[in-house]
N, C-alpha and C. Protein backbone atom coordinates (compact mmCIF):
# COMPACT_ATOMS: atom_id res chain seq x y z
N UNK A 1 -56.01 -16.47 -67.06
CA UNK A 1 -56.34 -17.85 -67.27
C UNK A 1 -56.10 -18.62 -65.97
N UNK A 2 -57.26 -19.16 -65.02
CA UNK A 2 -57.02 -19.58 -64.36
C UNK A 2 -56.71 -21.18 -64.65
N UNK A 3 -56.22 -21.56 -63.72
CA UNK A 3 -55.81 -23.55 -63.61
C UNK A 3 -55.70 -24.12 -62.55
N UNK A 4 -56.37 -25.67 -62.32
CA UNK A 4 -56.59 -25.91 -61.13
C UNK A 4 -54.87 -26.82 -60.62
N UNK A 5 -54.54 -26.53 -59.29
CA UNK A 5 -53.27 -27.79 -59.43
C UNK A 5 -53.42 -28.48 -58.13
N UNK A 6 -53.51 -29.17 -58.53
CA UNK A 6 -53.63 -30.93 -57.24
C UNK A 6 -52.47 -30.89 -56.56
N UNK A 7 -52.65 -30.79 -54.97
CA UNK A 7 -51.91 -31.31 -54.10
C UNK A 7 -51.82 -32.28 -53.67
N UNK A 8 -50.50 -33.39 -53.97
CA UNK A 8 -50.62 -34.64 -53.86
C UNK A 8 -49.81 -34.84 -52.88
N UNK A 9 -50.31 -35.66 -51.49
CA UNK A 9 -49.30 -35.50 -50.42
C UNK A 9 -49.66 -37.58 -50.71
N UNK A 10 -48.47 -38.19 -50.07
CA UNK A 10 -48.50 -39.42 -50.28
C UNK A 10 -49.00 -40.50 -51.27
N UNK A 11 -48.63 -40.00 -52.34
CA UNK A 11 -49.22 -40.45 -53.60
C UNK A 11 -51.21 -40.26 -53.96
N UNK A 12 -51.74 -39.68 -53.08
CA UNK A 12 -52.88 -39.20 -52.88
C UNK A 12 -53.46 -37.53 -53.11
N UNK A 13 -54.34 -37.62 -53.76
CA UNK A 13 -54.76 -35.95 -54.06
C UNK A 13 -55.47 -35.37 -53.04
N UNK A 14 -55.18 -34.49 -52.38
CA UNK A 14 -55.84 -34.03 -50.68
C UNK A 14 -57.15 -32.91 -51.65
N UNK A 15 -56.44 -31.90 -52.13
CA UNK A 15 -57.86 -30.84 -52.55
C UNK A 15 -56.73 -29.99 -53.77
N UNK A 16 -57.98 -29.17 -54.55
CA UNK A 16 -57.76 -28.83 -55.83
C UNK A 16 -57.21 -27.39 -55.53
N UNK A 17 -56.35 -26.52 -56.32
CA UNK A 17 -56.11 -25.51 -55.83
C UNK A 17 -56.53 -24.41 -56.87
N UNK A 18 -56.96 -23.40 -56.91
CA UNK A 18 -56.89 -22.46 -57.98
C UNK A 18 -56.09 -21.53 -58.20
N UNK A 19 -55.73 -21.74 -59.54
CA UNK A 19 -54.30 -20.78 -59.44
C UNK A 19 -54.29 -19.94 -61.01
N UNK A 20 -53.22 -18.75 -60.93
CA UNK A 20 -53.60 -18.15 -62.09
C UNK A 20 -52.50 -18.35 -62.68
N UNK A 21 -52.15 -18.61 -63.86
CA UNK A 21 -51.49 -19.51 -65.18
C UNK A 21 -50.19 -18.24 -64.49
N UNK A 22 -50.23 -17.03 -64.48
CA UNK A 22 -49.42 -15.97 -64.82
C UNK A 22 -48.41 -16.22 -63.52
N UNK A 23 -49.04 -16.81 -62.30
CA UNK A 23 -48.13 -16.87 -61.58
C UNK A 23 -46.96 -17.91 -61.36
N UNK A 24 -47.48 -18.35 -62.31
CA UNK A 24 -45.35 -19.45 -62.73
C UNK A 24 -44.63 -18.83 -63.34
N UNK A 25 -44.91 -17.72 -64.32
CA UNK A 25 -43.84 -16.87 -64.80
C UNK A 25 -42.50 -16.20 -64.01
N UNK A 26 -43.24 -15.65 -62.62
CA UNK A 26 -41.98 -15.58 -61.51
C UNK A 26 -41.06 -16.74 -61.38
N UNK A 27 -41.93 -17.55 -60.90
CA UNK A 27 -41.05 -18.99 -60.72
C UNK A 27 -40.44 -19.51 -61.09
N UNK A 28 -40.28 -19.49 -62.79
CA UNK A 28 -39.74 -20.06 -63.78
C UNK A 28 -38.62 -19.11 -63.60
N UNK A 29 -38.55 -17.88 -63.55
CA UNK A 29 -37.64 -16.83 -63.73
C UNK A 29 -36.68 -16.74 -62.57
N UNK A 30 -37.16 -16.91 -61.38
CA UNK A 30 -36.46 -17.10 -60.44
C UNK A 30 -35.41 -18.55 -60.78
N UNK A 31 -36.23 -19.59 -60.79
CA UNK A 31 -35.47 -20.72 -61.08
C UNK A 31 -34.41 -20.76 -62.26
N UNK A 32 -34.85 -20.16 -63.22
CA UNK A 32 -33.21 -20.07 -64.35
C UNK A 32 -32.61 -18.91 -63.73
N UNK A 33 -32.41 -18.22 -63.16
CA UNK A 33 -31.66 -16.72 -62.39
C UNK A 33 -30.78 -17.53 -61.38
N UNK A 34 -31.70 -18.58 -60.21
CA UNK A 34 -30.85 -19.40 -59.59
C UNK A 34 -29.93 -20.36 -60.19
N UNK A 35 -30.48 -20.81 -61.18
CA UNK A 35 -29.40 -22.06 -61.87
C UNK A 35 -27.94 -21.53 -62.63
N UNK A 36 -28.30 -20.35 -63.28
CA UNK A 36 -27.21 -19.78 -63.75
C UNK A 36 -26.37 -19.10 -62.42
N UNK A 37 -26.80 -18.71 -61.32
CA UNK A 37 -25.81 -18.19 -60.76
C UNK A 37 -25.57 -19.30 -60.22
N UNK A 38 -25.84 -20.49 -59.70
CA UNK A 38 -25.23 -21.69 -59.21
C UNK A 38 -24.46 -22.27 -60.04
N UNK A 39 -24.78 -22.27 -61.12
CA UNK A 39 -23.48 -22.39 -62.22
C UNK A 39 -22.47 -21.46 -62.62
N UNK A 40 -22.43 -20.73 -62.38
CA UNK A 40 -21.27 -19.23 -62.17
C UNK A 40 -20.07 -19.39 -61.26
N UNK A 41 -21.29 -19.60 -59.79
CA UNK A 41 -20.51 -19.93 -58.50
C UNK A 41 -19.67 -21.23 -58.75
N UNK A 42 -20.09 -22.29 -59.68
CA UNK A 42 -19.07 -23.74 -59.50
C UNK A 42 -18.41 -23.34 -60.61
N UNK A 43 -18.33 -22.67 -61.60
CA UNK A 43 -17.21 -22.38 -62.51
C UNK A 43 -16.54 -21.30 -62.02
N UNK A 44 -16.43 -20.33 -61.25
CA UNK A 44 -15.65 -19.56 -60.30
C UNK A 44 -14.92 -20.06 -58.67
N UNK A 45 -15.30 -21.05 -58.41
CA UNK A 45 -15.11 -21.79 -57.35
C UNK A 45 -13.74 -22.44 -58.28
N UNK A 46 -14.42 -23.49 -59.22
CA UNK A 46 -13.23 -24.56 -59.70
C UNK A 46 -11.74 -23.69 -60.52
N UNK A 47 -12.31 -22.43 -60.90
CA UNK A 47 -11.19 -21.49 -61.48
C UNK A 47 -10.11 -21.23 -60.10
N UNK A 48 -10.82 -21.22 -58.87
CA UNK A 48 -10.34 -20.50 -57.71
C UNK A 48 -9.73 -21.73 -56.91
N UNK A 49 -10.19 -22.81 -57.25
CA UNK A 49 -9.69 -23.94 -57.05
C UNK A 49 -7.88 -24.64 -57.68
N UNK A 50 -8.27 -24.19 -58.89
CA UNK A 50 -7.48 -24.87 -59.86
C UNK A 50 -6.14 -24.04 -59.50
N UNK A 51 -6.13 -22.26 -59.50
CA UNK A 51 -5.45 -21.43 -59.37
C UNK A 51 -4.78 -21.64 -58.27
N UNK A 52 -5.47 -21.92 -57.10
CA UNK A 52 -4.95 -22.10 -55.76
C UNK A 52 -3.72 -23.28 -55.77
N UNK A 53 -4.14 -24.21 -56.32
CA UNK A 53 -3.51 -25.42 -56.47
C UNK A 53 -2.03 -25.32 -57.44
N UNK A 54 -2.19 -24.84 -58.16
CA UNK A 54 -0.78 -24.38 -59.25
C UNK A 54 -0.02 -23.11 -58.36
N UNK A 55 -0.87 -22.44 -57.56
CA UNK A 55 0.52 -21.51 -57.25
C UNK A 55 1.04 -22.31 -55.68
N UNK A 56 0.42 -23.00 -55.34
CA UNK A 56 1.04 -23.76 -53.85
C UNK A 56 2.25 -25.07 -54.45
N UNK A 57 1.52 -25.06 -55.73
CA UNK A 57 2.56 -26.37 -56.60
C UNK A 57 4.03 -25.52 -56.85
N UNK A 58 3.70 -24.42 -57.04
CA UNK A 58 4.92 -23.34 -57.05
C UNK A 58 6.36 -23.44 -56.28
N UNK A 59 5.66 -23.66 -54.49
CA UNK A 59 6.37 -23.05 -53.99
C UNK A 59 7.07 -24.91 -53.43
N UNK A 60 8.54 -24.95 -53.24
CA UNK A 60 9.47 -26.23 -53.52
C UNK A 60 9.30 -26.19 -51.82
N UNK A 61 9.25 -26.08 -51.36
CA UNK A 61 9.46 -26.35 -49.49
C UNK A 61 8.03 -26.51 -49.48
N UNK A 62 8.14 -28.30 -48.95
CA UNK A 62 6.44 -28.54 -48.12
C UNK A 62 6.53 -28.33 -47.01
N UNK A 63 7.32 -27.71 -46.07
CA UNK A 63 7.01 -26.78 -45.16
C UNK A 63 6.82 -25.79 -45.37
N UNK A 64 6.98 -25.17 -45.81
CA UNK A 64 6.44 -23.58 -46.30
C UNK A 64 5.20 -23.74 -47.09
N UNK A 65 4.55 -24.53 -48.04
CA UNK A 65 3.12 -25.12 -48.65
C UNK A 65 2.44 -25.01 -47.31
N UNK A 66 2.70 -25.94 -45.95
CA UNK A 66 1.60 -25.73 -45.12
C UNK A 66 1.45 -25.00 -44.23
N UNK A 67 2.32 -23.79 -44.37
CA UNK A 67 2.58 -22.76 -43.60
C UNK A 67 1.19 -21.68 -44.09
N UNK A 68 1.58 -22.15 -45.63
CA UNK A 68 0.59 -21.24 -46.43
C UNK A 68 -0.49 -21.57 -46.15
N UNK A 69 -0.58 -22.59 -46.51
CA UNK A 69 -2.25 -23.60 -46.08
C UNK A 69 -2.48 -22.94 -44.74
N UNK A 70 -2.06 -22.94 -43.82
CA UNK A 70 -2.74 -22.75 -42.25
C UNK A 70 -2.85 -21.14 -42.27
N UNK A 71 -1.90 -20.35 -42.50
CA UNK A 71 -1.97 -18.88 -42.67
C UNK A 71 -3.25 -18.49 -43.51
N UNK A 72 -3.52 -19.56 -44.47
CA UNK A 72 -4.71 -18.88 -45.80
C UNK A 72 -6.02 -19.01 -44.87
N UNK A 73 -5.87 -20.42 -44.05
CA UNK A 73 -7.07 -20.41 -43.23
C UNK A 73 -7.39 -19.43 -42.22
N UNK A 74 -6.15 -19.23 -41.84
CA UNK A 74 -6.26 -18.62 -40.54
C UNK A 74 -6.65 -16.59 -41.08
N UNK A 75 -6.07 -16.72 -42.46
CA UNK A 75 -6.65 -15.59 -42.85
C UNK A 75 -8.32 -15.20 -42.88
N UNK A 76 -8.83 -16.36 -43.64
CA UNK A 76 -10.33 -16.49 -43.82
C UNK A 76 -11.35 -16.57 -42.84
N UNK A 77 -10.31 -17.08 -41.55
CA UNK A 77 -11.73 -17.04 -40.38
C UNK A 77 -11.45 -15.67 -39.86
N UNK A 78 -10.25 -15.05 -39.99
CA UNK A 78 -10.01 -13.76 -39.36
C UNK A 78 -10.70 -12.68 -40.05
N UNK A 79 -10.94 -12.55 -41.54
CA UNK A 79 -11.51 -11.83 -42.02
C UNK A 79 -13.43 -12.02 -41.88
N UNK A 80 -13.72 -13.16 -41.75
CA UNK A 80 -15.21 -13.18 -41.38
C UNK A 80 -15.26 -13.11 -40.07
N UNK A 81 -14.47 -13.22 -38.76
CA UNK A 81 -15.28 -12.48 -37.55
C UNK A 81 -14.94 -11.25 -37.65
N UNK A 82 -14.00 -10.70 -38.92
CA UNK A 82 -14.22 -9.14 -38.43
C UNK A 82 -15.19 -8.33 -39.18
N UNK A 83 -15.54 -9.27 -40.25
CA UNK A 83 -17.17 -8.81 -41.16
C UNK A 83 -18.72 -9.21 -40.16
N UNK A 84 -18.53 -10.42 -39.32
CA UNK A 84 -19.24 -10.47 -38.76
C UNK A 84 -19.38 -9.16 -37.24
N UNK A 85 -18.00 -8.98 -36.37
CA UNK A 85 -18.07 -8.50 -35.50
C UNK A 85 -18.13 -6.95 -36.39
N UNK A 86 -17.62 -6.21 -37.22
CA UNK A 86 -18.48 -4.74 -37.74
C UNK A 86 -19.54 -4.80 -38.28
N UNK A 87 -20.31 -5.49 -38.61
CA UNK A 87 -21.33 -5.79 -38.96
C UNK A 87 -22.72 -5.18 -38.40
N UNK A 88 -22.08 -5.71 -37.35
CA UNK A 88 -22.75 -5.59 -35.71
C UNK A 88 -22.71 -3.96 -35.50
N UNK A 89 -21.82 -3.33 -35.75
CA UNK A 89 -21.96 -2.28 -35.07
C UNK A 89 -21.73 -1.11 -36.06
N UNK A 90 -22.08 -1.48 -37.81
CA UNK A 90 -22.70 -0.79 -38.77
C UNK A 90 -24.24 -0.06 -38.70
N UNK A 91 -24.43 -1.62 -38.39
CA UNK A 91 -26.49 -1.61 -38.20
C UNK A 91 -26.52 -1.30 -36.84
N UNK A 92 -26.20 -1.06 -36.15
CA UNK A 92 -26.51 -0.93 -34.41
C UNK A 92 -27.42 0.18 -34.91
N UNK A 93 -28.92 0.05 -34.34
CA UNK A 93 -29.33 1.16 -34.11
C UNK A 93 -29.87 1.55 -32.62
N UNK A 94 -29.81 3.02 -32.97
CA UNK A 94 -29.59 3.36 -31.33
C UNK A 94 -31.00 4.01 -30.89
N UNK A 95 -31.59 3.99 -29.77
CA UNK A 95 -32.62 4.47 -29.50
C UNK A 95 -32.22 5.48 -28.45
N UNK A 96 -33.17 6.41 -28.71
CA UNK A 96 -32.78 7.47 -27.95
C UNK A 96 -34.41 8.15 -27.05
């Protein structure tokens, strides 16, 4: 089943397009696949959030809280240049 769909650039219709009905079925599918995992990611984020926050509430020395704080960071950039820098030399391919 084909269908025509109007491209409207500035509140104006430029030209008609022909298109086949079947190919929004991807689209549609893609788009709820993305929404649910974007909703996954902010209810796993705010779990990872919330958690973070109660065990730093834990600890009674706010010097030692931002010890943690700077160590957690300093963990996270250390672990992505070393995913980024092996990364590099997983895929290296070599020519011979």
């Amino acid at each position: 089943m084909m269908m025509t769909l109007m491209v409207i650039v500035d509140c104006q219709v430029i030209q008609h397009i022909q298109m086949h009905l079947a190919t929004l079925v991807p689209a549609l599918l893609l788009g709820v696949i993305g929404g649910l995992l974007a909703a996954l990611f902010t209810r796993l984020n705010t779990f990872i959030c919330q958690r973070r926050t109660l065990l730093l509430a834990k600890i009674p020395n706010s010097l030692l809280q931002r010890l943690v704080r700077i160590l957690e960071t300093i963990l996270l950039v250390v672990s992505r240049c070393w995913s980024a820098f092996a990364k590099v030399y997983i895929h290296r391919v070599t020519v011979t």
